[in-house]
N, C-alpha and C. Protein backbone atom coordinates (compact mmCIF):
# COMPACT_ATOMS: atom_id res chain seq x y z
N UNK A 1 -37.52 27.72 22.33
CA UNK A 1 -36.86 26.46 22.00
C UNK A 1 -37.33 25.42 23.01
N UNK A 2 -37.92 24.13 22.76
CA UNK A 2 -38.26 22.94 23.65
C UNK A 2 -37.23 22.17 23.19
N UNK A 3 -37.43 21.23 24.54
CA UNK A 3 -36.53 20.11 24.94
C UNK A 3 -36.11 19.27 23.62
N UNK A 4 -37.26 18.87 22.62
CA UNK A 4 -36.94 18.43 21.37
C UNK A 4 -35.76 18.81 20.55
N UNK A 5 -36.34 20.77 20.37
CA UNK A 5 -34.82 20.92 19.20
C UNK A 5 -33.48 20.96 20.01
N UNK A 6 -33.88 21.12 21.55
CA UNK A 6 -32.43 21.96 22.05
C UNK A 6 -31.25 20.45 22.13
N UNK A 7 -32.20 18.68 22.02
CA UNK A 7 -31.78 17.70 22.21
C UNK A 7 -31.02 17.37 20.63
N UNK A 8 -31.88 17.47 19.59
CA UNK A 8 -31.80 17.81 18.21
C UNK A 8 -30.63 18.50 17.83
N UNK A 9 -30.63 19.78 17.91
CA UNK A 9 -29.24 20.14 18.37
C UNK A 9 -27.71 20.05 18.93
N UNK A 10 -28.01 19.22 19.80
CA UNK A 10 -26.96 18.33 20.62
C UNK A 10 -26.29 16.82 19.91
N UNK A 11 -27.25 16.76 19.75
CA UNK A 11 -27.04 15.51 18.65
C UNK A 11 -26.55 15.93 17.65
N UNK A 12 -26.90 16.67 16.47
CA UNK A 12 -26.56 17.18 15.43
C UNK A 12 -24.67 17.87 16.03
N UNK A 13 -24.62 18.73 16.60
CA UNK A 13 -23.64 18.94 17.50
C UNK A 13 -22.52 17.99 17.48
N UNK A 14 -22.61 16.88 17.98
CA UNK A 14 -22.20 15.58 18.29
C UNK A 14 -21.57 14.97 17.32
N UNK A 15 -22.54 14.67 16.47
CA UNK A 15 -22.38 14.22 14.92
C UNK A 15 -21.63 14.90 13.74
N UNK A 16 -21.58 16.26 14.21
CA UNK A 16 -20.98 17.34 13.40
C UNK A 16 -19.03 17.03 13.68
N UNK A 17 -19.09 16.80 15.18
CA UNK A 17 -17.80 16.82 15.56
C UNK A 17 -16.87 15.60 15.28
N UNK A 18 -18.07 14.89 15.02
CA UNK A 18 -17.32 12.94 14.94
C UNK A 18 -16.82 13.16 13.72
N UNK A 19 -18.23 13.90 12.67
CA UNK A 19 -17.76 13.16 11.21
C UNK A 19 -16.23 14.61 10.48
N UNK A 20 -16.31 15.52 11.64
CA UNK A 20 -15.14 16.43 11.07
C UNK A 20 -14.08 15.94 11.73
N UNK A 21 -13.85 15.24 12.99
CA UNK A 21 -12.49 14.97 13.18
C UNK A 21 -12.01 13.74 13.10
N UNK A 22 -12.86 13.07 12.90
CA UNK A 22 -12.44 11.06 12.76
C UNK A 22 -11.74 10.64 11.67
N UNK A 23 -11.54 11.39 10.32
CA UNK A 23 -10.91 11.14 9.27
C UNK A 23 -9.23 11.37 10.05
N UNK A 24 -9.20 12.92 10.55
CA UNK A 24 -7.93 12.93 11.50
C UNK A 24 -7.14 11.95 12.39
N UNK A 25 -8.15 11.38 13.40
CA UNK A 25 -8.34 10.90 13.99
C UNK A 25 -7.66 9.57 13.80
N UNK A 26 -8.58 8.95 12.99
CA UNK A 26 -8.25 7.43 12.23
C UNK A 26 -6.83 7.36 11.29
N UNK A 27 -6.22 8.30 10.83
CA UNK A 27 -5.36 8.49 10.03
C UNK A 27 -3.98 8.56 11.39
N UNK A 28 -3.76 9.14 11.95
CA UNK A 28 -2.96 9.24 13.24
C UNK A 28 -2.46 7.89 13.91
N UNK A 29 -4.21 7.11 14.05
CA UNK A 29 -4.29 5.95 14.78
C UNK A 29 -3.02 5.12 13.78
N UNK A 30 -3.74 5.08 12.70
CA UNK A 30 -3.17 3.80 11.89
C UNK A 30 -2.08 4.06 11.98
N UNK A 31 -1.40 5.22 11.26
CA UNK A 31 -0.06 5.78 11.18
C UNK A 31 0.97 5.36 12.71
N UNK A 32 0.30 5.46 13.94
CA UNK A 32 0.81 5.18 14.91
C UNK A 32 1.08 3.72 15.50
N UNK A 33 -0.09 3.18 14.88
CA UNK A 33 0.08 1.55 14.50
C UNK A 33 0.86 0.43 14.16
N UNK A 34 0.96 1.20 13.13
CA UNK A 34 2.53 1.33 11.92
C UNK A 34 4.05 1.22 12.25
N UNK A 35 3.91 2.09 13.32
CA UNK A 35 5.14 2.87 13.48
C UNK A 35 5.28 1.77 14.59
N UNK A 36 4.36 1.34 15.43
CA UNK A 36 4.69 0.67 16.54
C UNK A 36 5.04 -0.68 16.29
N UNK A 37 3.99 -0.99 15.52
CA UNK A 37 4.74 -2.80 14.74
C UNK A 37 6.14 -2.09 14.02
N UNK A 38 6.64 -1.41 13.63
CA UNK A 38 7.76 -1.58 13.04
C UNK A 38 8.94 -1.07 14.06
N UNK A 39 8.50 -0.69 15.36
CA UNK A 39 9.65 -0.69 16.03
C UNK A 39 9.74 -1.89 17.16
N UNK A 40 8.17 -2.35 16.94
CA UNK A 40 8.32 -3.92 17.66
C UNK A 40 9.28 -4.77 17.25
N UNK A 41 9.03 -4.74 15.98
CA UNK A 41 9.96 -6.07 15.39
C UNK A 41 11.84 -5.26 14.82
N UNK A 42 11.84 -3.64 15.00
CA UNK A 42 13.18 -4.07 14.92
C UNK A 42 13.78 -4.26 16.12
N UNK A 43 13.27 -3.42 17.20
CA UNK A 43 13.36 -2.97 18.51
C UNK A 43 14.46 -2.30 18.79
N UNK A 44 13.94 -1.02 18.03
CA UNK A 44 13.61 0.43 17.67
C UNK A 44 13.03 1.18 19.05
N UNK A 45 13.58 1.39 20.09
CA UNK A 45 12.48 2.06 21.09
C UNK A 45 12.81 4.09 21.05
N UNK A 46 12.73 4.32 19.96
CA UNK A 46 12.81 5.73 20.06
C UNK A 46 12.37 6.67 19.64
N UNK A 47 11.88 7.89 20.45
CA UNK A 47 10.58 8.34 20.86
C UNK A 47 10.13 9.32 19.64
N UNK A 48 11.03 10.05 19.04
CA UNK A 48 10.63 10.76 17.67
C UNK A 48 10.35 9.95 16.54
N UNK A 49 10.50 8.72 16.65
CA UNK A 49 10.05 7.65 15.52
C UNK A 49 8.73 7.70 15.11
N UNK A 50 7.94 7.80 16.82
CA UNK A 50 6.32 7.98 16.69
C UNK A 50 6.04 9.04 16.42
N UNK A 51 6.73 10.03 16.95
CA UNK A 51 6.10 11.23 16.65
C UNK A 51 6.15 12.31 15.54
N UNK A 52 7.20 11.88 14.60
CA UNK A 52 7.53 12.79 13.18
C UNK A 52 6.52 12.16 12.49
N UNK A 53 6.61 10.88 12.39
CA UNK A 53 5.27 10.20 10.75
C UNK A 53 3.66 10.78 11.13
N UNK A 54 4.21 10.95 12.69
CA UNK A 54 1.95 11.06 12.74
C UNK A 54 2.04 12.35 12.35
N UNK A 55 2.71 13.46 12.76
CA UNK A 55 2.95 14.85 12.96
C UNK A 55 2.66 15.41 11.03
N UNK A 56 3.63 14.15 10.89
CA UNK A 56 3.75 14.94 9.21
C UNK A 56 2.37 13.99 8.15
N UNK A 57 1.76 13.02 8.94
CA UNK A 57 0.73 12.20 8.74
C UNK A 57 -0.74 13.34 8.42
N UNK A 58 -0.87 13.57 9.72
CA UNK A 58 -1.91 14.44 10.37
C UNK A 58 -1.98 15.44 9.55
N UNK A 59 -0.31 16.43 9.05
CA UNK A 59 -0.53 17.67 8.18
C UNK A 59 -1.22 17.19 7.14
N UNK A 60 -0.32 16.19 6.58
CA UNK A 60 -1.11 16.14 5.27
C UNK A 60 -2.57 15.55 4.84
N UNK A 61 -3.11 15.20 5.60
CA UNK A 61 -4.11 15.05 6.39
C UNK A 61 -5.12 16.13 6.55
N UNK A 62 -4.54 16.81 6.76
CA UNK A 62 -4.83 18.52 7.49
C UNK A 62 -5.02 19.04 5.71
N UNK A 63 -4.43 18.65 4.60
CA UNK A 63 -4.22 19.41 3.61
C UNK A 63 -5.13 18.87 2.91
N UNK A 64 -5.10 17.55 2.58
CA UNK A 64 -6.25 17.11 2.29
C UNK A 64 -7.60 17.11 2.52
N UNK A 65 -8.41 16.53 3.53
CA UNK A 65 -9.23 16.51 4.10
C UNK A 65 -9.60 18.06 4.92
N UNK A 66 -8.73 19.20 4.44
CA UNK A 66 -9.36 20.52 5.34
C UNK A 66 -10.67 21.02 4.79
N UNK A 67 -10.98 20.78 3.42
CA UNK A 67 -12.09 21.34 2.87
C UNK A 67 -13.25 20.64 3.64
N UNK A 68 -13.47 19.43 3.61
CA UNK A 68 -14.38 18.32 3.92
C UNK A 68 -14.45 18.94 5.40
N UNK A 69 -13.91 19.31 6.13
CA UNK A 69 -14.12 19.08 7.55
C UNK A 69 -14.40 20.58 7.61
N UNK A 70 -14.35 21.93 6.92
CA UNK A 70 -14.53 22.83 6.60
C UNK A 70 -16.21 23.00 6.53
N UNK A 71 -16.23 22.51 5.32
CA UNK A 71 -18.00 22.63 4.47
C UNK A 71 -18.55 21.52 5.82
N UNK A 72 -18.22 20.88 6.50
CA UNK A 72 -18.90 20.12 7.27
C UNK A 72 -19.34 21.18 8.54
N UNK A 73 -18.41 21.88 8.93
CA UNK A 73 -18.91 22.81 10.30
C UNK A 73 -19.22 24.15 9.46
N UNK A 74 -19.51 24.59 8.29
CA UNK A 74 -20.10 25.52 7.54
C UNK A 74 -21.34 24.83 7.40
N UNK A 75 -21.64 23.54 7.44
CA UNK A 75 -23.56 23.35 7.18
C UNK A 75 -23.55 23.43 8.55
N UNK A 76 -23.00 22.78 9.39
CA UNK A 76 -23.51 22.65 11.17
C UNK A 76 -24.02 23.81 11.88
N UNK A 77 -22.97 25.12 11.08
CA UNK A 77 -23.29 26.74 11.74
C UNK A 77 -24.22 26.95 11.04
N UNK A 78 -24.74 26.55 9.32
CA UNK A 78 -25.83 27.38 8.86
C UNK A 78 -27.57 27.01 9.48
N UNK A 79 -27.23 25.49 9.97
CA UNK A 79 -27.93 25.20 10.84
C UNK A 79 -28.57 25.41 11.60
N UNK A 80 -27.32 25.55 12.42
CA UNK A 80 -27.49 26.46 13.83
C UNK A 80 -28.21 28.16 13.44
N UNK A 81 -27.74 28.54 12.44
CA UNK A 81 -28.32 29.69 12.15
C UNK A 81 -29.73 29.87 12.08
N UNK A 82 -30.12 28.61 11.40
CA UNK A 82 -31.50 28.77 10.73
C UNK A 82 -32.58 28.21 12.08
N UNK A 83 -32.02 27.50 13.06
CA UNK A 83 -32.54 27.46 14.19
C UNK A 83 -33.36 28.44 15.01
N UNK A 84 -31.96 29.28 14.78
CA UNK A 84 -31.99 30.28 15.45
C UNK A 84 -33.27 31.61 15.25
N UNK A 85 -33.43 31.22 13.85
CA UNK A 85 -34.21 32.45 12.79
C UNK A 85 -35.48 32.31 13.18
N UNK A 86 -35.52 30.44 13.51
CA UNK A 86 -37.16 29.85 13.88
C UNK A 86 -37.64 30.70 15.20
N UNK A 87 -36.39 31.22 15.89
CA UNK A 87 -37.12 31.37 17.05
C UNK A 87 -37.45 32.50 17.13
């Protein structure tokens, strides 16, 4: 293995991890967003407010989007596999 694929790799790596957890990620954010403008303006300061909508946000989230982020680190490993075969 040279510096090329092992960088190739890393990258791919990288990219594998952004595009499987950022749907999560971004969904949490907003949801937490949400929750914060709406306890801005009633002024609401209490602490399970934030944390039940993302919690139950995120699952469903989790239910949806599990395949996608699934088949995404199933090509990344077959990848990695076939890397591996080269060598």
């Amino acid at each position: 293995m040279n510096q090329t694929m092992a960088l190739d790799l890393m990258r791919s790596a990288f990219l594998t991890t952004i595009r499987a957890s950022a749907p999560i990620l971004i969904i949490a954010m907003v949801v937490g967003l949400l929750i914060s403008i709406l306890q801005a303006t009633t002024q609401v300061q209490e602490q399970t407010l934030t944390f039940v909508p993302k919690m139950i946000a995120v699952l469903f989230s989790f239910i949806l989007l599990g395949a996608f982020m699934m088949n995404t680190m199933i090509a990344f490993l077959q990848q990695g596999f076939d890397v591996i075969n080269r060598l």
